[in-house]
Protein backbone atom coordinates (compact mmCIF):
# COMPACT_ATOMS: atom_id res chain seq x y z
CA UNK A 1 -75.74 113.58 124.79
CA UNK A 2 -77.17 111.56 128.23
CA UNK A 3 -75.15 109.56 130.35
CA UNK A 4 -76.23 108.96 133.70
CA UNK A 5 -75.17 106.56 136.65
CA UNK A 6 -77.52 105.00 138.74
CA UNK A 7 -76.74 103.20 141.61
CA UNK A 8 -79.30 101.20 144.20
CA UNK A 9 -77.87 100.37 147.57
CA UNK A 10 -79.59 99.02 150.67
CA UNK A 11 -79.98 95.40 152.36
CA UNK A 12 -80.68 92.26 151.12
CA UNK A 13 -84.27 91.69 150.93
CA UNK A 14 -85.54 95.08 150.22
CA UNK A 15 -85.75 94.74 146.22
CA UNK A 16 -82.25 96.80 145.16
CA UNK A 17 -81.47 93.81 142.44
CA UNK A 18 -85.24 93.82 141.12
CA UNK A 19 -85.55 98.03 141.13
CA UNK A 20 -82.36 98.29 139.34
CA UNK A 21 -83.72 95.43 136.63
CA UNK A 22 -86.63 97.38 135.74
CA UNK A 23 -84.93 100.52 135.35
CA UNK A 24 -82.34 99.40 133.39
CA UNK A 25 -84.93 97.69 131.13
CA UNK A 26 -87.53 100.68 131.08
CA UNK A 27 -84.28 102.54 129.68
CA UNK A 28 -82.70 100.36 127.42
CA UNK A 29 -86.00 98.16 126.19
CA UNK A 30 -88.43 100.37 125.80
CA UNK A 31 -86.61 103.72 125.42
CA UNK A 32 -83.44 102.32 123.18
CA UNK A 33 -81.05 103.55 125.35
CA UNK A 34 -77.91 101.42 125.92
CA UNK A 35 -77.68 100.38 129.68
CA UNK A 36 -75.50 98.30 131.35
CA UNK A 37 -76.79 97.02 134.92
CA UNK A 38 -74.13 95.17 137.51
CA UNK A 39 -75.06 93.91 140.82
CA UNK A 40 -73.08 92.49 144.24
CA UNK A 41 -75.10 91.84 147.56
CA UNK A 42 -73.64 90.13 150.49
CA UNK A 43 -73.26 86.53 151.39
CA UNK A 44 -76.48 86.36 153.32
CA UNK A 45 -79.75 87.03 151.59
CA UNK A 46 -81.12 89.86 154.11
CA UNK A 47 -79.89 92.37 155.57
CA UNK A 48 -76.72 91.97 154.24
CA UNK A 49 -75.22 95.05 151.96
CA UNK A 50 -76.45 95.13 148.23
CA UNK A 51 -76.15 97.20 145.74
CA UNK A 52 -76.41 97.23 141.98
CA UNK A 53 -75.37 100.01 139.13
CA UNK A 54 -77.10 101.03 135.78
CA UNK A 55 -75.61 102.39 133.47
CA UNK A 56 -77.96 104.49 130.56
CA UNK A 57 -75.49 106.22 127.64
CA UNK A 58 -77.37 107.43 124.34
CA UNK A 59 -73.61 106.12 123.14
CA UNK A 60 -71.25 103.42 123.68
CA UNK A 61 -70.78 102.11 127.08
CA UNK A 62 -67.09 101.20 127.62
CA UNK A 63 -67.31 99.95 131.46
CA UNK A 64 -69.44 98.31 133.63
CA UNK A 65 -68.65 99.80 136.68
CA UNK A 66 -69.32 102.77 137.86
CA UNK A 67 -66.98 105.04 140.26
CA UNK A 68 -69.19 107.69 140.84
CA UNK A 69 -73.38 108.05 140.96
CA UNK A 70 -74.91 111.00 139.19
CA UNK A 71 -78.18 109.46 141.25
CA UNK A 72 -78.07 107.05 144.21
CA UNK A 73 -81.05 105.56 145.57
CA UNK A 74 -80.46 104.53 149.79
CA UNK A 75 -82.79 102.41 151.11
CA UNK A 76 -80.78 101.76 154.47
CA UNK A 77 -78.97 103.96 156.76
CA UNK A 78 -75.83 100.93 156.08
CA UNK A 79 -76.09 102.07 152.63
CA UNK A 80 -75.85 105.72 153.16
CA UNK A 81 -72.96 105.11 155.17
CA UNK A 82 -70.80 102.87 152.53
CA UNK A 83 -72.01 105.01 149.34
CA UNK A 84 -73.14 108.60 149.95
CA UNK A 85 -69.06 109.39 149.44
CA UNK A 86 -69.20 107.94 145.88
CA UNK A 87 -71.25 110.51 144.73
CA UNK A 88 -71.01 113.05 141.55
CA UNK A 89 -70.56 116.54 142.58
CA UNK A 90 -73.87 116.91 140.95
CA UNK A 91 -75.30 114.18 141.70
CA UNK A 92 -78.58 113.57 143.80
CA UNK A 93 -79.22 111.35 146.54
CA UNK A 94 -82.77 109.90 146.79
CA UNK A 95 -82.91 108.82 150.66
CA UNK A 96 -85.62 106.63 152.29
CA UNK A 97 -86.60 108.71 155.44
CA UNK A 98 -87.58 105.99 157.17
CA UNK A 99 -84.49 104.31 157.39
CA UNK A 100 -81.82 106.65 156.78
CA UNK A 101 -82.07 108.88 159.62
CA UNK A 102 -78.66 109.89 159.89
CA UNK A 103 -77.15 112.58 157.24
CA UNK A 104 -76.46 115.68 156.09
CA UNK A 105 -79.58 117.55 156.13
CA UNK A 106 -78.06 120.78 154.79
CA UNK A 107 -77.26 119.49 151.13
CA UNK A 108 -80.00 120.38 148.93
CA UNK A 109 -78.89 117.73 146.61
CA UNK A 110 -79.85 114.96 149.05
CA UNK A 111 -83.82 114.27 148.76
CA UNK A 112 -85.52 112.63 151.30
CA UNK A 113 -88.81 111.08 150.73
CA UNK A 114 -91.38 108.76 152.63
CA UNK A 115 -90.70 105.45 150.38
CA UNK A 116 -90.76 102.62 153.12
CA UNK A 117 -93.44 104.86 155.20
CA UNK A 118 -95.58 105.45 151.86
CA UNK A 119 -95.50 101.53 151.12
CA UNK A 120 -96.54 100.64 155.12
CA UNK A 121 -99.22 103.10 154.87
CA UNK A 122 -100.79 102.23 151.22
CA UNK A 123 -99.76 98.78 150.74
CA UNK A 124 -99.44 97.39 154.30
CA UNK A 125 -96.35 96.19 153.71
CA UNK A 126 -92.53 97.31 153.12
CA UNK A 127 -92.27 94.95 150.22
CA UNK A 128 -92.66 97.39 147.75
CA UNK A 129 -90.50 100.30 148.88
CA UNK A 130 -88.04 99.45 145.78
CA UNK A 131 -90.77 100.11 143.15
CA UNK A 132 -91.66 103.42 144.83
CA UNK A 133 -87.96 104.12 144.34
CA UNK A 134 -88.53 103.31 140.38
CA UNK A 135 -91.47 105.86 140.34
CA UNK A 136 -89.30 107.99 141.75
CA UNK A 137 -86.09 107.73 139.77
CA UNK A 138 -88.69 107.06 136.66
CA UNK A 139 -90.37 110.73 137.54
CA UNK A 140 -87.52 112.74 138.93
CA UNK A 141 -84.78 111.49 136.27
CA UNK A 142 -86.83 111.81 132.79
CA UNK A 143 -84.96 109.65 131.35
CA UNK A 144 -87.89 107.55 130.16
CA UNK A 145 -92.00 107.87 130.38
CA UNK A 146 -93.51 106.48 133.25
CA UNK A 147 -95.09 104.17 130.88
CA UNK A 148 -91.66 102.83 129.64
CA UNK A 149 -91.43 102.35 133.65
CA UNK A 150 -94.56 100.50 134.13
CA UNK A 151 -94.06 98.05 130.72
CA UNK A 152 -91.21 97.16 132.34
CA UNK A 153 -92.89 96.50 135.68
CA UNK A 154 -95.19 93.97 134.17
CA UNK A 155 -92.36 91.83 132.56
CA UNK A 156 -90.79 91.51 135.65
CA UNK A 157 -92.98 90.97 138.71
CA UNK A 158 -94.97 87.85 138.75
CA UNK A 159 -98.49 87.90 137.99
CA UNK A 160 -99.96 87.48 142.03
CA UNK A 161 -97.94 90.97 143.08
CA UNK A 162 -98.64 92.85 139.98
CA UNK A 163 -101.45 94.85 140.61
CA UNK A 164 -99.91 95.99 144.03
CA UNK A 165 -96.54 96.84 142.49
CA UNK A 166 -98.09 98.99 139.69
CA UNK A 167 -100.02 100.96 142.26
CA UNK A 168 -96.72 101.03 144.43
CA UNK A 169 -95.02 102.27 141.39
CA UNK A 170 -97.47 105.31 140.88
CA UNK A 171 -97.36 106.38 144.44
CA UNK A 172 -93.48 106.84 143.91
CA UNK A 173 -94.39 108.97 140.86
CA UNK A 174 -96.50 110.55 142.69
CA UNK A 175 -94.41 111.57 145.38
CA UNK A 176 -91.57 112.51 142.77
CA UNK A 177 -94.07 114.81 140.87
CA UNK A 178 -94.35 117.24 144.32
CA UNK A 179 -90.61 117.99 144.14
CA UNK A 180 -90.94 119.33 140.61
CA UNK A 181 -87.40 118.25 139.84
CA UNK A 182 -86.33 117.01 136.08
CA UNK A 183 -82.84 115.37 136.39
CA UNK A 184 -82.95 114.90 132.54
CA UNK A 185 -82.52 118.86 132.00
CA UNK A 186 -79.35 118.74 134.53
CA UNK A 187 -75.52 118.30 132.81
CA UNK A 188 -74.37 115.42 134.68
């Protein structure tokens, strides 16, 4: 039986509404999971606090919250503040090193990786930092194939930034694949 609850937090602007879309579609669209995906983000459009939940069940999803992550995605140090507390006991943290720079380096269950650095350096630009963060939630949960991942990718970014997005999103299961972690195998 697989539940697991995702949740995307950093500022507006960086993609958190967009990466949660496309996983909760790779899951429930092309897998058959059922999913349900929320969302809040501040008043402003950047920089303000955003985050957004998915929910993937194999079974029948009763809530649309969620009050704990098994897996939380920070893509701002403002995020890791507000949300690293609502955590599973189990649960993983997937931090973006270049912008959360403050935390608890000693728990082995908090994962930083390059995301923001990895998009400067390959794609010039931090724009896609939030479909690393698929590639990485695609390749370190199992949940669903990277090609469930990248089917869902190409319904939902337009046409002009889809090339650059696809490459973005195998970079981040790239950089998933040198942990050697399978979330999918873990009780939850």
């Amino acid at each position: 039986m697989l539940r697991v609850e995702i949740r995307f937090a950093g500022s507006g602007g960086q993609g958190i509404m967009l990466a949660s879309k496309i996983v909760a579609e790779a899951a429930g669209i092309y897998k058959g999971y059922n999913i349900v995906q929320t969302q809040i983000y501040g008043a402003a459009a950047r920089g303000e606090l955003s985050k957004s939940d998915v929910i993937i069940d194999d079974g029948n999803i009763y809530t649309v919250e969620i009050g704990s992550a098994d897996i939380l995605l920070c893509l701002s140090q403002e995020a890791y503040k507000v949300y690293h507390r609502a955590l599973k006991e189990k649960g993983i943290i997937i931090l973006d090193e270049y912008h959360v720079k403050e935390y608890d380096k000693l728990k082995s269950r908090y994962l930083p990786f390059p995301i923001t650095r990895t998009a400067l350096n390959k794609f010039k630009t931090g724009l896609v930092a939030n479909i690393i963060g698929v590639g990485l939630i695609t390749t370190l949960g199992g949940f669903f194939s990277e090609d469930c991942a990248r089917k869902a990718v190409k319904k939902r970014v337009p046409k002009d930034f889809l090339n650059m997005n696809l490459d973005a999103l195998e970079a981040g299961f790239e950089l998933g694949k040198k942990k050697n972690i399978n979330l999918c195998q873990q009780e939850f």
